[in-house]
N, C-alpha and C. Protein backbone atom coordinates (compact mmCIF):
# COMPACT_ATOMS: atom_id res chain seq x y z
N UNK A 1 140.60 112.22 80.16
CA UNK A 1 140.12 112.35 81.53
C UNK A 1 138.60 112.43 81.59
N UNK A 2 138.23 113.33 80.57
CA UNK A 2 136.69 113.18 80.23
C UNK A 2 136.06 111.90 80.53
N UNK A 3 136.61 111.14 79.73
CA UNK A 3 135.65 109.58 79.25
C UNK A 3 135.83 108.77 80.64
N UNK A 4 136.92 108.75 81.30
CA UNK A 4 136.89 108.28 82.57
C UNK A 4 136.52 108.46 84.01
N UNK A 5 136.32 110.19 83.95
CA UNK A 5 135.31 110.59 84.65
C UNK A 5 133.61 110.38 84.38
N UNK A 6 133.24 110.28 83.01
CA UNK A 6 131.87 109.53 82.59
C UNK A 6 131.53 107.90 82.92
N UNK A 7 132.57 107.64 82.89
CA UNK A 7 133.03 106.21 83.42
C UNK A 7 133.05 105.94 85.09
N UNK A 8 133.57 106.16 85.34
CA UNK A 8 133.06 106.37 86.95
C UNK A 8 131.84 106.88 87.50
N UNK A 9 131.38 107.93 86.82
CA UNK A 9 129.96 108.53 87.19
C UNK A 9 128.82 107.14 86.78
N UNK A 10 129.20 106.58 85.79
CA UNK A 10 128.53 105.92 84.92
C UNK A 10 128.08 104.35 86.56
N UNK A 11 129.21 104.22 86.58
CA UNK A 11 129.27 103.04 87.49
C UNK A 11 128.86 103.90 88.65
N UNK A 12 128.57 104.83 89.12
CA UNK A 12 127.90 104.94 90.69
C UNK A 12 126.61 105.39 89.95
N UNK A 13 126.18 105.11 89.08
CA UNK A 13 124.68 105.44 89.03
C UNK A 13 124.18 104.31 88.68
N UNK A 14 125.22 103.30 87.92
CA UNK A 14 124.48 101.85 87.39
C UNK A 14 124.20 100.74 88.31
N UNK A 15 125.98 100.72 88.74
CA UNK A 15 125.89 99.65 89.49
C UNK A 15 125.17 98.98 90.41
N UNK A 16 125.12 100.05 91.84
CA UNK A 16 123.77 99.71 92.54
C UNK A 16 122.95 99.10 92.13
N UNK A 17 122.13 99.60 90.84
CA UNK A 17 120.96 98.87 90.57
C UNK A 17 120.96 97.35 89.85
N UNK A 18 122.17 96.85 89.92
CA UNK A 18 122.10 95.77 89.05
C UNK A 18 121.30 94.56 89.31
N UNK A 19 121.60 94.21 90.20
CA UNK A 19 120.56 93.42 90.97
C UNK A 19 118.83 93.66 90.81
N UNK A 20 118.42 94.87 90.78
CA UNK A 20 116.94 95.23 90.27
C UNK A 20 116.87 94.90 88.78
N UNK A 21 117.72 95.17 87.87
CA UNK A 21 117.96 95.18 86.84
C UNK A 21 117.97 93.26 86.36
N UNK A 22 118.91 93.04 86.60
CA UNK A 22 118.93 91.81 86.42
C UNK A 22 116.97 90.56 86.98
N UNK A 23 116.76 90.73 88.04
CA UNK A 23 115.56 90.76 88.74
C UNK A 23 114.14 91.24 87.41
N UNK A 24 114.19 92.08 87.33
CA UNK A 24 113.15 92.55 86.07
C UNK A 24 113.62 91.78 84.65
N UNK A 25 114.71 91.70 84.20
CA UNK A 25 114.74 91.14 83.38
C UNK A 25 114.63 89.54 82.94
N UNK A 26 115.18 89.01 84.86
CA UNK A 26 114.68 87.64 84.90
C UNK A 26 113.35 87.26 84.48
N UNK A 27 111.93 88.34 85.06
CA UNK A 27 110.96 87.93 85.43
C UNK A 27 110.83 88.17 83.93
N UNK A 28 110.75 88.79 82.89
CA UNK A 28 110.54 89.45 81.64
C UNK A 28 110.73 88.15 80.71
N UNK A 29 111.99 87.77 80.95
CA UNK A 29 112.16 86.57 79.82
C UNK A 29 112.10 85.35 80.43
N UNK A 30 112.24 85.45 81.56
CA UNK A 30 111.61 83.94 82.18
C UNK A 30 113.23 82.92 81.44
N UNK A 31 114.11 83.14 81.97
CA UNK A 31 115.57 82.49 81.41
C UNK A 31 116.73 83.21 81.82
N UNK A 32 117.30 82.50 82.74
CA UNK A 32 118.63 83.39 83.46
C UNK A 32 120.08 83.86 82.22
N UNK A 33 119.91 82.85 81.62
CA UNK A 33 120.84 83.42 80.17
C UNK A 33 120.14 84.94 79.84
N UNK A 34 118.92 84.45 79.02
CA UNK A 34 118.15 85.77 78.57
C UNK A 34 118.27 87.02 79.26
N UNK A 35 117.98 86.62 80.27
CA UNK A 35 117.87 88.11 81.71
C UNK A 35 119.72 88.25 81.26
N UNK A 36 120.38 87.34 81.50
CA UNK A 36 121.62 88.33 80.95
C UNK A 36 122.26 89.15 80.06
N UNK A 37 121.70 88.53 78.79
CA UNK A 37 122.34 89.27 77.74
C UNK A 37 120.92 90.53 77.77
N UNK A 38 119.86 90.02 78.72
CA UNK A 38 119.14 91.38 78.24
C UNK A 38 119.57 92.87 79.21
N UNK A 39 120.37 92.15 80.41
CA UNK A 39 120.64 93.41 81.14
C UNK A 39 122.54 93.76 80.76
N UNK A 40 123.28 93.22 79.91
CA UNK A 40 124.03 93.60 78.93
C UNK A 40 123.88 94.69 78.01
N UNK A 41 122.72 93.95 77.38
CA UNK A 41 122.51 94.82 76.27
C UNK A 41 121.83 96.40 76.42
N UNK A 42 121.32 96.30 77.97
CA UNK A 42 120.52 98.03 78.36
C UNK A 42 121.99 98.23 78.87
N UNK A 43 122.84 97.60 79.79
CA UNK A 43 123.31 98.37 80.03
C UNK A 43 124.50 99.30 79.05
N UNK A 44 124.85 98.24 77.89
CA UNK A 44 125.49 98.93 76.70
C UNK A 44 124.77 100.51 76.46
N UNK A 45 123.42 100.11 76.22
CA UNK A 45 122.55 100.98 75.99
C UNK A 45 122.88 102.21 76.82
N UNK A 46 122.99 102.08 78.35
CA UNK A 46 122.70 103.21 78.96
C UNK A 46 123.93 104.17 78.83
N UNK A 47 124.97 103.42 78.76
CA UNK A 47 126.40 104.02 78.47
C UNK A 47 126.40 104.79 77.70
N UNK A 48 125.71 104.12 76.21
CA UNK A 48 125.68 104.96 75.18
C UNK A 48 125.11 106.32 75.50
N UNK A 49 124.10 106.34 75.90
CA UNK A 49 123.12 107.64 76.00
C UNK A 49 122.97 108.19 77.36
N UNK A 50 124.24 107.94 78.63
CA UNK A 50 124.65 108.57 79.79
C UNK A 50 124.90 109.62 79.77
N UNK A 51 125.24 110.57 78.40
CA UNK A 51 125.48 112.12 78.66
C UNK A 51 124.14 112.65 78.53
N UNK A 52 123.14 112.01 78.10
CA UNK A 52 121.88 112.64 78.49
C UNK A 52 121.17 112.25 79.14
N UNK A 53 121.86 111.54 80.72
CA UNK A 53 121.31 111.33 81.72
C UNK A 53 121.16 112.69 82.55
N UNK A 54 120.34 113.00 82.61
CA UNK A 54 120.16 114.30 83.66
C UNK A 54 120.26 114.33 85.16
N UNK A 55 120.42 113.23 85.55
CA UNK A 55 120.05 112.81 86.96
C UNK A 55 118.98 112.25 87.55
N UNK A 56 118.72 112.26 88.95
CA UNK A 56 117.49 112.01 89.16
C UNK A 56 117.60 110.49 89.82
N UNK A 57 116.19 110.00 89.63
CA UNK A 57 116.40 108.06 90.20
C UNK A 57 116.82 107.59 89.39
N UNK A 58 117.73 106.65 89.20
CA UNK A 58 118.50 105.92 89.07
C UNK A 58 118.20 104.98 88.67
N UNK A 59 117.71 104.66 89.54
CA UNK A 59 117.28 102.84 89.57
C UNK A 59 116.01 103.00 88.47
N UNK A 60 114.87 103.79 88.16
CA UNK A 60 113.59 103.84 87.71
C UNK A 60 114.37 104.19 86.53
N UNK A 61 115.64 105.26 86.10
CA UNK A 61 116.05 105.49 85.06
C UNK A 61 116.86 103.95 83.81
N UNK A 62 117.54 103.35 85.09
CA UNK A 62 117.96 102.08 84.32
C UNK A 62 116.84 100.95 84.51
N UNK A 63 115.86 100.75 85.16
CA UNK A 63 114.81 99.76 84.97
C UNK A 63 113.85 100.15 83.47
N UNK A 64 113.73 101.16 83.37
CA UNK A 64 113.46 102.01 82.02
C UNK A 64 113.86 101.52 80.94
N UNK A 65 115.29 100.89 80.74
CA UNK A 65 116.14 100.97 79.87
C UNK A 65 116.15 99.20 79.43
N UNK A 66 115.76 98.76 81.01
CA UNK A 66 115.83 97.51 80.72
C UNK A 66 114.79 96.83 80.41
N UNK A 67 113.47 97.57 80.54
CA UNK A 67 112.32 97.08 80.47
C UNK A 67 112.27 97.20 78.95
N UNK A 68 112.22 98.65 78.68
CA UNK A 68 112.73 98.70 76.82
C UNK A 68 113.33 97.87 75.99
N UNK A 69 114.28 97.20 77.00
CA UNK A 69 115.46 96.08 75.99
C UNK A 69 114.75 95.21 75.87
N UNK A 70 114.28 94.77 77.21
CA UNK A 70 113.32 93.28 77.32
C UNK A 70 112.59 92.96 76.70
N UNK A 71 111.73 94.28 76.15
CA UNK A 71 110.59 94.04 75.11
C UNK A 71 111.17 93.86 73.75
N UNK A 72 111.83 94.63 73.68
CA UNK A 72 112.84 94.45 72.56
C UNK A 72 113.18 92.82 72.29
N UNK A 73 113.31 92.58 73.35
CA UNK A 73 114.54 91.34 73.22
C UNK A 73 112.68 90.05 72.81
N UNK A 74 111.96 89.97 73.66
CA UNK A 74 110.64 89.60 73.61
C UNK A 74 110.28 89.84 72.22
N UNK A 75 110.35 90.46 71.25
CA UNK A 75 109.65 90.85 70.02
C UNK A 75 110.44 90.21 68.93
N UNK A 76 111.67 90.24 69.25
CA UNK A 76 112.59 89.70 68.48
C UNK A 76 112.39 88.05 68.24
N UNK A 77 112.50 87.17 69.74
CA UNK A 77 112.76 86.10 69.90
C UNK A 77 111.18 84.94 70.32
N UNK A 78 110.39 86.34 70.72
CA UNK A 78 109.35 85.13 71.41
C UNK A 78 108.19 86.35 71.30
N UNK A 79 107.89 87.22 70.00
CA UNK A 79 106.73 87.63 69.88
C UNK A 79 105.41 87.37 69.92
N UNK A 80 105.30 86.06 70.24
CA UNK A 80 103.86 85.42 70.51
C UNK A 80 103.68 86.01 71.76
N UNK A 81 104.07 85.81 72.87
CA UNK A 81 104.04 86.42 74.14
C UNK A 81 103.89 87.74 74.46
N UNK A 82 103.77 88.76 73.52
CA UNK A 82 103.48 89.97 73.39
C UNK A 82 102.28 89.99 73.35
N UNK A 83 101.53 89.12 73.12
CA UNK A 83 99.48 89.60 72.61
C UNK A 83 99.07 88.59 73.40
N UNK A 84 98.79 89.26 74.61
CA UNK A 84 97.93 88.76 75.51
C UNK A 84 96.88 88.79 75.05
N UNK A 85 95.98 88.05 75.52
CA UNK A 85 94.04 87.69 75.35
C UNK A 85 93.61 87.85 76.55
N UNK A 86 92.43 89.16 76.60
CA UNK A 86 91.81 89.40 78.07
C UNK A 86 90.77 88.40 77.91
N UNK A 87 90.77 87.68 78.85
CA UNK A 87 89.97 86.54 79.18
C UNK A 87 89.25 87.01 80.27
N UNK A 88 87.77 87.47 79.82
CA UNK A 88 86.62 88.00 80.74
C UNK A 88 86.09 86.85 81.65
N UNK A 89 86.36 85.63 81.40
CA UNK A 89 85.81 84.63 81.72
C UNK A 89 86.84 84.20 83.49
N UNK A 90 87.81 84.15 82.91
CA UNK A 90 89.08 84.45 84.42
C UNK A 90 88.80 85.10 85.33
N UNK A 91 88.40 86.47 84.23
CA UNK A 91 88.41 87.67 85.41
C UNK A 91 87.38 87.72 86.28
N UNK A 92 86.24 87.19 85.69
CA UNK A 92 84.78 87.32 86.61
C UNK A 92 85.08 85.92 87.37
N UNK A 93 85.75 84.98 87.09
CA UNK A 93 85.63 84.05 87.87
C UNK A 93 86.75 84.21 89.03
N UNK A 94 87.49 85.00 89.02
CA UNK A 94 88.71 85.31 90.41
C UNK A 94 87.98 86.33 90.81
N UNK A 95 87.34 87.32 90.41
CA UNK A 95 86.41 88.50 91.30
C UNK A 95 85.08 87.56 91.92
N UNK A 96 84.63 86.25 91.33
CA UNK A 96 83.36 85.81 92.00
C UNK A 96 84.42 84.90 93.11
N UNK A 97 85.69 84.59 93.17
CA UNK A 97 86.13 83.51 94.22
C UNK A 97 86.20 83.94 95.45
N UNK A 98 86.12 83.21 96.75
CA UNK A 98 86.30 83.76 97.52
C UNK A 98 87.26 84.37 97.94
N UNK A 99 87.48 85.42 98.62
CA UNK A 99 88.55 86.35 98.26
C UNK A 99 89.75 85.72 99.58
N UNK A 100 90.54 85.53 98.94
CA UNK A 100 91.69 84.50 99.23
C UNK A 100 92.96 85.78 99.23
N UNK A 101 93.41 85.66 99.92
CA UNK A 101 95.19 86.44 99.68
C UNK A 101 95.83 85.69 99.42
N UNK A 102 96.29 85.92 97.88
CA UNK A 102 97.36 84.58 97.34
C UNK A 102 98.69 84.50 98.66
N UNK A 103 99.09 85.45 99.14
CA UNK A 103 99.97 85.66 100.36
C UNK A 103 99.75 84.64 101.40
N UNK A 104 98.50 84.36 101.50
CA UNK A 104 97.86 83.52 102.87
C UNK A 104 97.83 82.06 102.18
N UNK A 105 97.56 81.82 100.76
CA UNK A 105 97.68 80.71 100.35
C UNK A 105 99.16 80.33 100.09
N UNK A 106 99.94 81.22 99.59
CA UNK A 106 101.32 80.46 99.63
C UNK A 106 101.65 80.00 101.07
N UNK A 107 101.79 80.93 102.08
CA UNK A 107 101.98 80.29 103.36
C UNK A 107 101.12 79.01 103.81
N UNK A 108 100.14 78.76 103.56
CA UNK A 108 99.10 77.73 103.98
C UNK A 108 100.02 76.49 103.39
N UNK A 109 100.10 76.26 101.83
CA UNK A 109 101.01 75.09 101.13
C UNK A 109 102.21 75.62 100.92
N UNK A 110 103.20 76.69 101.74
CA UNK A 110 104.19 76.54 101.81
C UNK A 110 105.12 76.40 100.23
N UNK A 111 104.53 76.50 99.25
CA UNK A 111 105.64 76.29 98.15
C UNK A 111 105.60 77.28 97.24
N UNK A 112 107.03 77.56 96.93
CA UNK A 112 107.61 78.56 96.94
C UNK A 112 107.55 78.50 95.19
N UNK A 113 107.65 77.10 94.68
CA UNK A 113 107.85 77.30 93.34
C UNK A 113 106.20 76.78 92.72
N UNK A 114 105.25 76.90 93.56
CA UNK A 114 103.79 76.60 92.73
C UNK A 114 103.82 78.68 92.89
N UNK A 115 104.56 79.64 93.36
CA UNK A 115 103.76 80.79 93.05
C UNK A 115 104.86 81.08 91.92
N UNK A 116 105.70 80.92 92.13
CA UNK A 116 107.39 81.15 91.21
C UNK A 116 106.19 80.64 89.52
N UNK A 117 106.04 79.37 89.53
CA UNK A 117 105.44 78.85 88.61
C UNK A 117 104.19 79.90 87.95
N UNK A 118 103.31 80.20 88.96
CA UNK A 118 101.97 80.73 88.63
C UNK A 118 102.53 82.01 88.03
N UNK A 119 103.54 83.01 88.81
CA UNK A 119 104.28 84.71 88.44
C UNK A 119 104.48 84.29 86.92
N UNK A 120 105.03 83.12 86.32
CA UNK A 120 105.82 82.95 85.37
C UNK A 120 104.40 82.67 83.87
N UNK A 121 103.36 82.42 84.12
CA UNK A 121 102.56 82.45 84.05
C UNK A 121 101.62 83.33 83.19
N UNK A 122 101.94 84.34 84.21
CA UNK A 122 101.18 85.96 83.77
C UNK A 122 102.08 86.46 82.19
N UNK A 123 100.72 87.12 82.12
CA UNK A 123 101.18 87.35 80.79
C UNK A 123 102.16 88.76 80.97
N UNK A 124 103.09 88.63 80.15
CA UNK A 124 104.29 89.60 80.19
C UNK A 124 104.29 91.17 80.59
N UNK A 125 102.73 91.86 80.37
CA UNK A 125 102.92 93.16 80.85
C UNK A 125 101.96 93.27 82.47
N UNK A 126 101.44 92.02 82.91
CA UNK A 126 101.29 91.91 84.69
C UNK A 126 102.50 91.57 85.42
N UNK A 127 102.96 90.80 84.57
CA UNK A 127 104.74 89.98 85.49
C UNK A 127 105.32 91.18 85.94
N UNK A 128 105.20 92.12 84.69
CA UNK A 128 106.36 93.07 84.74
C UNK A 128 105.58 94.01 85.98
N UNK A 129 104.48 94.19 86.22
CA UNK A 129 104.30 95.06 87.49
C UNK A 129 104.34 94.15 88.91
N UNK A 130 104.24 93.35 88.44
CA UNK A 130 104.14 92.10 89.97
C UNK A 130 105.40 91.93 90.16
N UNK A 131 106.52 92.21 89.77
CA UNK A 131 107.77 92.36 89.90
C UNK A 131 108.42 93.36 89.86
N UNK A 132 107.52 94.75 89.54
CA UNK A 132 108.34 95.96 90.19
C UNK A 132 107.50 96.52 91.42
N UNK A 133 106.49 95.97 91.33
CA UNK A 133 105.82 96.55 92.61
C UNK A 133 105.77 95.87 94.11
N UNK A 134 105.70 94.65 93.46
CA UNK A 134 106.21 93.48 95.01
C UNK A 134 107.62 93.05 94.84
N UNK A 135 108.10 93.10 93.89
CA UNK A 135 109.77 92.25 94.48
C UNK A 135 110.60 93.63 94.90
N UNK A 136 110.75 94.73 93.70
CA UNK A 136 111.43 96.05 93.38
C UNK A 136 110.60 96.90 94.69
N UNK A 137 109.27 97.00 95.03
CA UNK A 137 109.19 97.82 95.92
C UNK A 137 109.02 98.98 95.42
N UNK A 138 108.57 99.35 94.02
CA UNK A 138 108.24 100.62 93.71
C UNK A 138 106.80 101.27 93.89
N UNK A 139 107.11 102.13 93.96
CA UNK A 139 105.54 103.22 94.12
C UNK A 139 104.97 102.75 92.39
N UNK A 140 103.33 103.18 92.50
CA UNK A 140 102.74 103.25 91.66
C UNK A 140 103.22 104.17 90.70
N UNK A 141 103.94 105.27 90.75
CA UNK A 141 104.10 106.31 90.49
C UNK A 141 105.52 106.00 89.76
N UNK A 142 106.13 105.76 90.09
CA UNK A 142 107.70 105.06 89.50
C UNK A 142 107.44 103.89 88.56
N UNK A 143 106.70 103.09 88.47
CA UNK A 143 106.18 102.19 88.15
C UNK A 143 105.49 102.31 86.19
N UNK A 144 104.98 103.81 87.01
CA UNK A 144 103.91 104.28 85.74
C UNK A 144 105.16 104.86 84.71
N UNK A 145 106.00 105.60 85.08
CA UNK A 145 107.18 106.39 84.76
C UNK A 145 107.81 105.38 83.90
N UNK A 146 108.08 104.13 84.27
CA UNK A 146 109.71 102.99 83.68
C UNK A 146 108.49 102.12 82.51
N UNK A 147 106.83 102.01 82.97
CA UNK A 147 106.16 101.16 81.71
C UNK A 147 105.33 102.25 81.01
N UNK A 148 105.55 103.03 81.12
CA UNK A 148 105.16 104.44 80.56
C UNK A 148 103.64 103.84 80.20
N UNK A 149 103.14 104.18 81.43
CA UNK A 149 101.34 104.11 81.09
C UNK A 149 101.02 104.93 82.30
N UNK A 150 99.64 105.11 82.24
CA UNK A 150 99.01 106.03 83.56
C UNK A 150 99.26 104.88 84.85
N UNK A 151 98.53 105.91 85.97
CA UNK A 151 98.77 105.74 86.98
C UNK A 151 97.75 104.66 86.84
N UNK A 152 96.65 104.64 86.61
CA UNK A 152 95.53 103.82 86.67
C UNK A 152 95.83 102.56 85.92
N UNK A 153 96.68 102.56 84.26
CA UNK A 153 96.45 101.64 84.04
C UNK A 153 97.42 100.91 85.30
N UNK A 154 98.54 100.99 85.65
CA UNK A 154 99.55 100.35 86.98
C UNK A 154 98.56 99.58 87.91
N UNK A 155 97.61 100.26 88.09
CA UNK A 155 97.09 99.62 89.41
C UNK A 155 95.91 98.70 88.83
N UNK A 156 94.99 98.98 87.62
CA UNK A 156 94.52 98.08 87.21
C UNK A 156 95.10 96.69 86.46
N UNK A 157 96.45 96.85 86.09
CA UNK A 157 97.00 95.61 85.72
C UNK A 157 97.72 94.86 86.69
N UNK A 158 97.83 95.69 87.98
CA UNK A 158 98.52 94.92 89.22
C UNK A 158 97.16 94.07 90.01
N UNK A 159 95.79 94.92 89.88
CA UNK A 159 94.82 94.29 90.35
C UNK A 159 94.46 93.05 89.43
N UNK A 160 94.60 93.14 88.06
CA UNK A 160 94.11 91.94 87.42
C UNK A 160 95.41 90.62 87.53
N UNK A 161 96.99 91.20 87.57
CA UNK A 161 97.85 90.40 87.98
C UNK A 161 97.66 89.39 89.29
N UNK A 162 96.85 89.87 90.51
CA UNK A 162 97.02 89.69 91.71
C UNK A 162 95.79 88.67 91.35
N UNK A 163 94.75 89.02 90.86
CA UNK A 163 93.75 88.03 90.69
C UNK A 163 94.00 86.67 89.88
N UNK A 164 94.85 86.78 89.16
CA UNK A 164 95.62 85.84 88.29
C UNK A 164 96.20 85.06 89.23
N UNK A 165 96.74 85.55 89.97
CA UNK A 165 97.77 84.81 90.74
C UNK A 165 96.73 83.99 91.67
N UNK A 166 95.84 84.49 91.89
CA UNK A 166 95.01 84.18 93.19
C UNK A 166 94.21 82.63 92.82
N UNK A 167 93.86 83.07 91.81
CA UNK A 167 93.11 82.04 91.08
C UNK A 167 93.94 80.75 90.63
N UNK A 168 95.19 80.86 89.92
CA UNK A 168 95.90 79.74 89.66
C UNK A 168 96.60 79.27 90.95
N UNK A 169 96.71 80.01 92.28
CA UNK A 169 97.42 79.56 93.60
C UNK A 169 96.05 78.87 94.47
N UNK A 170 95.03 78.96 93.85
CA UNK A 170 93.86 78.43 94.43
C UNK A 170 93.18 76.70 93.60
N UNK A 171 93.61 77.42 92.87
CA UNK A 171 93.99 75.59 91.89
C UNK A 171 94.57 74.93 92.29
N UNK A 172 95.99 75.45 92.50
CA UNK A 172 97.38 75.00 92.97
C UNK A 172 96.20 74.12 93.82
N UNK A 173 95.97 75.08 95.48
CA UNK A 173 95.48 74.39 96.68
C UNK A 173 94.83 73.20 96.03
N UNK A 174 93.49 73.33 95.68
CA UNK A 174 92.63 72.46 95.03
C UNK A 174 93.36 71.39 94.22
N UNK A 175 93.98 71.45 93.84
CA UNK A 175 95.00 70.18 93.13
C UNK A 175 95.23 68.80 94.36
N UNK A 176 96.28 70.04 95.29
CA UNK A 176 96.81 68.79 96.37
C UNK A 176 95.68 68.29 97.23
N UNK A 177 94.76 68.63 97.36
CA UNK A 177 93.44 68.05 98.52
C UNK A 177 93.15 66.62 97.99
């Protein structure tokens, strides 16, 4: 009766989130297979180590689990993509552009898969906040908690993400003219 009451508890704390879950792991491996066996494999994971779930959020507790796998799964299969290169040269050149809201440029050309393209792009630890903070809707603060870094680094890698984006969705424009 034990194991099936853990079992049920298990599924009203997981389930809900699957969809977030699945979502982060899409953006992570960039491959709808991948995103599956990677939100499989946390959720094996979380089962395992559900009696020392204490409670609490839920969703930040299993995005946690999956973000862990992902990297996991990333190190295993496609470790090049782990060592980003800060490119000072990007960065001063999207802080000197005119300041554009990639938001205002997707609507302007309308396409949905030149930003899909550009998100996919970013190097693996901006994706991962540009996709819990704009798709997931999390606070900075939840955010900092599931990629276990400060509050600051969150918002400085969401600011250098956003400039990334801004800059290659401003190409994009500049392409079709």
């Amino acid at each position: 009766m034990q194991g099936q009451n853990q079992r049920v508890r298990f599924e009203q704390v997981v389930l809900p989130h699957l969809d977030a879950a699945y979502n982060l792991a899409r953006w992570l491996t960039r491959n709808d297979q991948d995103a599956e066996d990677v939100v499989q494999e946390a959720c094996l994971r979380a089962y395992k180590f559900f009696a020392g779930y204490q409670g609490g959020d839920s969703r930040a507790w299993l995005l946690t689990i999956v973000r862990n796998t992902g990297y996991t799964w990333l190190r295993q299969h496609r470790g090049h993509e782990l060592n980003p290169v800060f490119d000072e040269e990007l960065h001063q050149v999207a802080a000197d552009c005119a300041v554009l809201n990639p938001e205002m440029i997707f609507e302007r050309s309308a396409n949905i898969e030149a930003l899909k393209a550009a998100l996919e792009e970013l190097p693996v630890e901006f994706r991962e906040i540009m996709v819990l903070r704009e798709l997931e809707d999390l606070s900075y603060k939840e955010i900092a908690r599931i990629v276990d870094v400060p509050i600051g680094t969150v918002m400085s890698r969401l600011n250098r993400a956003r400039q990334r984006l801004q800059l290659r969705l401003t190409e994009k424009v500049e392409e079709t003219k």
